[in-house]
C-alpha atoms as a PDB file:
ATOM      1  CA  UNK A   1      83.349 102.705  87.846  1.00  0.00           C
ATOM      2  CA  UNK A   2      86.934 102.499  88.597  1.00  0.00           C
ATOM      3  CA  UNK A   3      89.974 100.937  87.844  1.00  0.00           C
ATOM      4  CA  UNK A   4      90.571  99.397  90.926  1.00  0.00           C
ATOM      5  CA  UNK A   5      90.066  99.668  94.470  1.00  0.00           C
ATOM      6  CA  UNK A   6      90.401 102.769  96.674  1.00  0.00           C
ATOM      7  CA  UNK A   7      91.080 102.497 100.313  1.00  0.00           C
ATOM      8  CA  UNK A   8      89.020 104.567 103.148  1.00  0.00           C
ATOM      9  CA  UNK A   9      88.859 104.522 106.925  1.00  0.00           C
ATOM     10  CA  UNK A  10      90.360 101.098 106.678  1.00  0.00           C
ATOM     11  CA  UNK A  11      88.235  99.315 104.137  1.00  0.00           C
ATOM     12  CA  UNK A  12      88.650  99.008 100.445  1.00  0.00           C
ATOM     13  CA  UNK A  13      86.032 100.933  98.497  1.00  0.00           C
ATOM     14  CA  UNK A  14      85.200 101.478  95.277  1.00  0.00           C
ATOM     15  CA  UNK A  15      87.057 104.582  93.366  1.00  0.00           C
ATOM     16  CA  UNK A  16      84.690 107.311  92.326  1.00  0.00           C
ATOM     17  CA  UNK A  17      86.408 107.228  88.630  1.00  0.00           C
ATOM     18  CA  UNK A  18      89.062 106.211  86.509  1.00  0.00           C
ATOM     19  CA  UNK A  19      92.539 106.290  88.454  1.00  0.00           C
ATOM     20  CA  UNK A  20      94.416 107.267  85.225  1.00  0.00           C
ATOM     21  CA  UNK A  21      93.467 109.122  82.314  1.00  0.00           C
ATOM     22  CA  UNK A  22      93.200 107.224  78.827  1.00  0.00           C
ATOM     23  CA  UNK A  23      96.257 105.514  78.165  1.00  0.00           C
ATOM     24  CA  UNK A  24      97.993 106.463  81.406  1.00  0.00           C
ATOM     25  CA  UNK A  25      98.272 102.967  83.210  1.00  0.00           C
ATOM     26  CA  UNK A  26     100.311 101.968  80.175  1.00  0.00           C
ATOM     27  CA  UNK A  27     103.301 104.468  80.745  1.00  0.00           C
ATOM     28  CA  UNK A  28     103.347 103.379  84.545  1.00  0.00           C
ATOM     29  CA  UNK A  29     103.380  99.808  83.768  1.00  0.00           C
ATOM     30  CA  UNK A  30     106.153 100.393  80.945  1.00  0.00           C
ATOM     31  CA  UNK A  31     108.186 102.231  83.364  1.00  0.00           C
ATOM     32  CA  UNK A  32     107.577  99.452  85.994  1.00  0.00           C
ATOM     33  CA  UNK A  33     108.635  96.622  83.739  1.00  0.00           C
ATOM     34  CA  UNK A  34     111.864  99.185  82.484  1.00  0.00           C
ATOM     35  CA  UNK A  35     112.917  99.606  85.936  1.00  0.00           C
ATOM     36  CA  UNK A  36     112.707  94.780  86.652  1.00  0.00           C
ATOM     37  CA  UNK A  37     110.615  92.790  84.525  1.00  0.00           C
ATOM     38  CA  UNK A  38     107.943  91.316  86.368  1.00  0.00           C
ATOM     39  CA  UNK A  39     104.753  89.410  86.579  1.00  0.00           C
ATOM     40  CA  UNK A  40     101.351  90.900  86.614  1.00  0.00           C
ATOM     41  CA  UNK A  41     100.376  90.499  90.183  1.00  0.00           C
ATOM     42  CA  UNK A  42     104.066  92.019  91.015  1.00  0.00           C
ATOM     43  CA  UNK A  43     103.372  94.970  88.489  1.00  0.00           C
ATOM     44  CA  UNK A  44      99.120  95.059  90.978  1.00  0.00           C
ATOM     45  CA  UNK A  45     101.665  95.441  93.985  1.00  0.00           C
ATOM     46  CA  UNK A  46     104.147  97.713  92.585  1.00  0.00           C
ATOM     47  CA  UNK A  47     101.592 100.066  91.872  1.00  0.00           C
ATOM     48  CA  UNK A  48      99.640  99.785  94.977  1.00  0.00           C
ATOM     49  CA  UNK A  49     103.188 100.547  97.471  1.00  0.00           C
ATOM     50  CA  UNK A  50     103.113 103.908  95.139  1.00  0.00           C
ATOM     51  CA  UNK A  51      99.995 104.905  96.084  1.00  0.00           C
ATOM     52  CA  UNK A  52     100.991 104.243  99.406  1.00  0.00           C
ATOM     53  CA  UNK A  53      97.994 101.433  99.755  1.00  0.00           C
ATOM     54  CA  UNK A  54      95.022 103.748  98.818  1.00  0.00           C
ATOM     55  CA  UNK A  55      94.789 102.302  95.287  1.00  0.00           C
ATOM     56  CA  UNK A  56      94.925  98.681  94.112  1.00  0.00           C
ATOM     57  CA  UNK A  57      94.426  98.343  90.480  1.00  0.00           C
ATOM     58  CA  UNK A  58      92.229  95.309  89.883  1.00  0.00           C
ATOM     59  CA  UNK A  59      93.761  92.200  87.220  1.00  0.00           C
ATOM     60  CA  UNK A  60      90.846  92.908  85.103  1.00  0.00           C
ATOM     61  CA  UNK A  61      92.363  96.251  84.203  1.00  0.00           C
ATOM     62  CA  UNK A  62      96.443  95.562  84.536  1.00  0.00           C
ATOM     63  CA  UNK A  63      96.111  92.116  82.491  1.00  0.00           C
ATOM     64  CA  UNK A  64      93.939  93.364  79.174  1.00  0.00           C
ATOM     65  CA  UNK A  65      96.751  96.890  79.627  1.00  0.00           C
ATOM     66  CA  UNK A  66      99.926  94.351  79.187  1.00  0.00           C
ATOM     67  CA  UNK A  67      98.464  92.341  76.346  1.00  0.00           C
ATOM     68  CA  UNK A  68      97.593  95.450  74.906  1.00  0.00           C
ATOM     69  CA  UNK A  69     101.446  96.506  75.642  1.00  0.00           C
ATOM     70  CA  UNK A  70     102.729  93.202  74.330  1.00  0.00           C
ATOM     71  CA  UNK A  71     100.252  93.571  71.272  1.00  0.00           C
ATOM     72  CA  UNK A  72     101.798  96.967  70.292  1.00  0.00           C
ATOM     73  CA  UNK A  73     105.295  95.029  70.593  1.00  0.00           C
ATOM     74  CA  UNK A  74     106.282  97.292  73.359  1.00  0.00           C
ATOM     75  CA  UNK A  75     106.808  93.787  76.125  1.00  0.00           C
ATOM     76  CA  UNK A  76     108.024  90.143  75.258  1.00  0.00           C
ATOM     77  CA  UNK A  77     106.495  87.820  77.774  1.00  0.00           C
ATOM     78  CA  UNK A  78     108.558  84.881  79.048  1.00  0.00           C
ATOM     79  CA  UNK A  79     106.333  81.813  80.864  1.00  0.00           C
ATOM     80  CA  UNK A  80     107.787  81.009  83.777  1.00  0.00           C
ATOM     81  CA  UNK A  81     106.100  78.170  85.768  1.00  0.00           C
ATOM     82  CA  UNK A  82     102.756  79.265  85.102  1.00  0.00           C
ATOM     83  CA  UNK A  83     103.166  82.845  85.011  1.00  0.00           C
ATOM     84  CA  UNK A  84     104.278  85.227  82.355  1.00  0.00           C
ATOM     85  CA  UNK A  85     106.786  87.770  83.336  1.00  0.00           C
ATOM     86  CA  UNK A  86     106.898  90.738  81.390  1.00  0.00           C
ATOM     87  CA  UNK A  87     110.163  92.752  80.164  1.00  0.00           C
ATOM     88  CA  UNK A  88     110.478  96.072  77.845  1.00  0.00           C
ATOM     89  CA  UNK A  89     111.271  95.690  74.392  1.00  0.00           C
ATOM     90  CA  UNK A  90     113.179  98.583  72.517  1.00  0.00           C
ATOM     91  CA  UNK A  91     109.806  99.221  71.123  1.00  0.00           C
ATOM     92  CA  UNK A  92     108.884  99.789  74.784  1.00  0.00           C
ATOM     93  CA  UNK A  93     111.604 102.125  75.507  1.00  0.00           C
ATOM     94  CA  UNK A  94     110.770 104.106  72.381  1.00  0.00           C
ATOM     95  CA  UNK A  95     107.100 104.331  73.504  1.00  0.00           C
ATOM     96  CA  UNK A  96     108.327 105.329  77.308  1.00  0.00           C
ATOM     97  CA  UNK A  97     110.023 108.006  75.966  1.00  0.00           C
ATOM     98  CA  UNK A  98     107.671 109.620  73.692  1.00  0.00           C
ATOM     99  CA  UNK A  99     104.940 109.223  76.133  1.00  0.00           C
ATOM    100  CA  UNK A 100     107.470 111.087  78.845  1.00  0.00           C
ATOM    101  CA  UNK A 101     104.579 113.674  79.521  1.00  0.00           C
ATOM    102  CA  UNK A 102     101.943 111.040  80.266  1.00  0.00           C
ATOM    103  CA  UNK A 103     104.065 109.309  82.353  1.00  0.00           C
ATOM    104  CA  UNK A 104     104.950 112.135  84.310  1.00  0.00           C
ATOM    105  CA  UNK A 105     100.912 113.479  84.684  1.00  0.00           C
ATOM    106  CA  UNK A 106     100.497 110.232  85.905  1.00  0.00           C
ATOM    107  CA  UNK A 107     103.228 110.101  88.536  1.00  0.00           C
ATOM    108  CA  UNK A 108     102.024 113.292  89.894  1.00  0.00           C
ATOM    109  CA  UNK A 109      98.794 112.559  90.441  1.00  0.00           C
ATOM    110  CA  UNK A 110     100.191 108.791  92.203  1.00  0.00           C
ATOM    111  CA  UNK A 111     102.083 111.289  94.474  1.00  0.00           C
ATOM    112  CA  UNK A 112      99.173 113.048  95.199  1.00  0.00           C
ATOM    113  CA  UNK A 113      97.012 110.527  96.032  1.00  0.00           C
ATOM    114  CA  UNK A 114      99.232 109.122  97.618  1.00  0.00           C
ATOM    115  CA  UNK A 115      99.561 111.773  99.769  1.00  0.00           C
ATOM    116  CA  UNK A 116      96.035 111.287 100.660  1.00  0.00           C
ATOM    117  CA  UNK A 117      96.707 108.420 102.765  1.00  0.00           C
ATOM    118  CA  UNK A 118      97.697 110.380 105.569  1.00  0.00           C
ATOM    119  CA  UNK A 119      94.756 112.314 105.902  1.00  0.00           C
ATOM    120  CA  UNK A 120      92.432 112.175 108.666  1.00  0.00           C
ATOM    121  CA  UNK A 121      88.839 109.937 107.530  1.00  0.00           C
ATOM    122  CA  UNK A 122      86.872 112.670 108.618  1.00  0.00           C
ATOM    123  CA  UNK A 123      87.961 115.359 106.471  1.00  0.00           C
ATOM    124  CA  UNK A 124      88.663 112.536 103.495  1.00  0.00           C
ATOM    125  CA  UNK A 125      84.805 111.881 103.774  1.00  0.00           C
ATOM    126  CA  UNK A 126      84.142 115.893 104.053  1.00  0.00           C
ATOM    127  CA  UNK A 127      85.984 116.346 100.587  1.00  0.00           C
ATOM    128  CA  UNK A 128      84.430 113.767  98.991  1.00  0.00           C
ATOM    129  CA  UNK A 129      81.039 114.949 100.036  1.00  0.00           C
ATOM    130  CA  UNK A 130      82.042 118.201  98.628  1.00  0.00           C
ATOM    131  CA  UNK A 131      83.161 117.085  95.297  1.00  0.00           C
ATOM    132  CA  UNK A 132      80.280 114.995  95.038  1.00  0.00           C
ATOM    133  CA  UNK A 133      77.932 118.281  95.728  1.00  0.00           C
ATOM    134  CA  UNK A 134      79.832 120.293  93.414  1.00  0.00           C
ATOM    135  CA  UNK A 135      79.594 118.404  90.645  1.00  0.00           C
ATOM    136  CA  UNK A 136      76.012 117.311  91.169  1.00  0.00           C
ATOM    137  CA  UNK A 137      75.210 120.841  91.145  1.00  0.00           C
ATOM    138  CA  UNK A 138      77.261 121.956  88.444  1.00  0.00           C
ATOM    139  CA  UNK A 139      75.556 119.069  86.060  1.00  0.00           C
ATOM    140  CA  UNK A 140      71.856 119.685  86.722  1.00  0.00           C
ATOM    141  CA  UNK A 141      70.055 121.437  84.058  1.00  0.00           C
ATOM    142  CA  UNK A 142      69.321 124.038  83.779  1.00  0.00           C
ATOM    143  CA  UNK A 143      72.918 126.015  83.815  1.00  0.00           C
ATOM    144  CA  UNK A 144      73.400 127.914  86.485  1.00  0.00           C
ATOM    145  CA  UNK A 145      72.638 131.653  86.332  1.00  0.00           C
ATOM    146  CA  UNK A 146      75.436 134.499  87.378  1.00  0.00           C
ATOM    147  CA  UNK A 147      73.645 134.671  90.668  1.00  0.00           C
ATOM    148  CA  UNK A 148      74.066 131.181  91.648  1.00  0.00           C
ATOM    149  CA  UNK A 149      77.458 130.953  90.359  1.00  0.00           C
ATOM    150  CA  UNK A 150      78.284 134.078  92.457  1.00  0.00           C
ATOM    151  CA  UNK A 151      76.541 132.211  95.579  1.00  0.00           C
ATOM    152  CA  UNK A 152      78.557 128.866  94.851  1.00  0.00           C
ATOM    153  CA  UNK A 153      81.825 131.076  94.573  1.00  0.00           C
ATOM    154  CA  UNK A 154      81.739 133.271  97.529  1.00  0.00           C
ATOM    155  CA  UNK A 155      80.530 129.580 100.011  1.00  0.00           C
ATOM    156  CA  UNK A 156      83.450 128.153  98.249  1.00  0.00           C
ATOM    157  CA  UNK A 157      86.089 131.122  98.955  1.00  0.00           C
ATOM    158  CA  UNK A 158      84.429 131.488 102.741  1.00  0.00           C
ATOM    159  CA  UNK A 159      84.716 127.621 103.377  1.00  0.00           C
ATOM    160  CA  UNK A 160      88.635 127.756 101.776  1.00  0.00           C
ATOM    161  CA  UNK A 161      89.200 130.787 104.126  1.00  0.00           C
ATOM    162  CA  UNK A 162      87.557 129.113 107.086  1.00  0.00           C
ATOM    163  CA  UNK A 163      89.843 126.164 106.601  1.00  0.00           C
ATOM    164  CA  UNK A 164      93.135 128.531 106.498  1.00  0.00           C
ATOM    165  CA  UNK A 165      92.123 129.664 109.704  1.00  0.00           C
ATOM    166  CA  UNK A 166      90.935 126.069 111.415  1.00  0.00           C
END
């Protein structure tokens, strides 16, 4: 399922799929730990303030990501009192910067979620029911034929115009 949790009409939920793509929740972390070294759970919080609370990443996901980070000599981890805190190595900074793109994809789409938070449950729940519909639909087998696609298209293009108008 997800990465972490996802927050909705007050309660956390689970997400309905990976947060980031493949590899993405390195380049945040990275740029976390370039901007203060910091200990896991501050790196969990750091992350959730950017999605502006609708995303918490779980420690079963952040913790494997910075020994996986450390592993690939892009951290050095200092133990202090029971915790590790984690700062960027050179390595890091090399890494960060040739992984600029991801990193950027990634902040986007924090920024759009985060976004998110401000919208109204009921039309949260109305998107997701579409989504969910949509892709339902557009998995079953057998493929669609040009007259259901052309069906699906024109709802979809009514319903968008509808909205415009509401």
């Amino acid at each position: 399922m997800g990465e972490g949790r996802m927050r909705g009409e007050g309660h956390g939920r689970r997400g309905g799929g990976r947060m980031f793509e493949h590899g993405a929740l390195r380049w945040v972390l990275l740029s976390l730990i370039a901007d203060k070294p910091s200990h896991g759970y501050e790196l969990i919080k750091a992350i959730e303030a950017r999605m502006g609370g609708t995303y918490t990443p779980s420690p079963g996901v952040i913790y494997p990501s910075l020994t996986l980070l450390e592993d690939m000599g892009a951290l050095s981890v200092v133990a202090e009192g029971g915790k590790k805190r984690y700062a960027i190595t050179d390595e890091g900074r090399r890494l960060l910067g040739e992984n600029a793109e991801a990193l950027a994809h990634a902040e986007r789409k924090m920024k759009v979620l985060r976004g998110r938070a401000d919208r109204p449950a009921r039309i949260a729940q109305a998107i997701e029911a579409f989504r969910a519909a949509t892709h339902e639909r557009l998995s079953q087998e057998p493929p669609l034929s040009e007259a259901q696609v052309e069906t699906i298209a024109d709802l979809i293009e009514a319903a968008a115009e509808k909205v415009r108008q509401a």
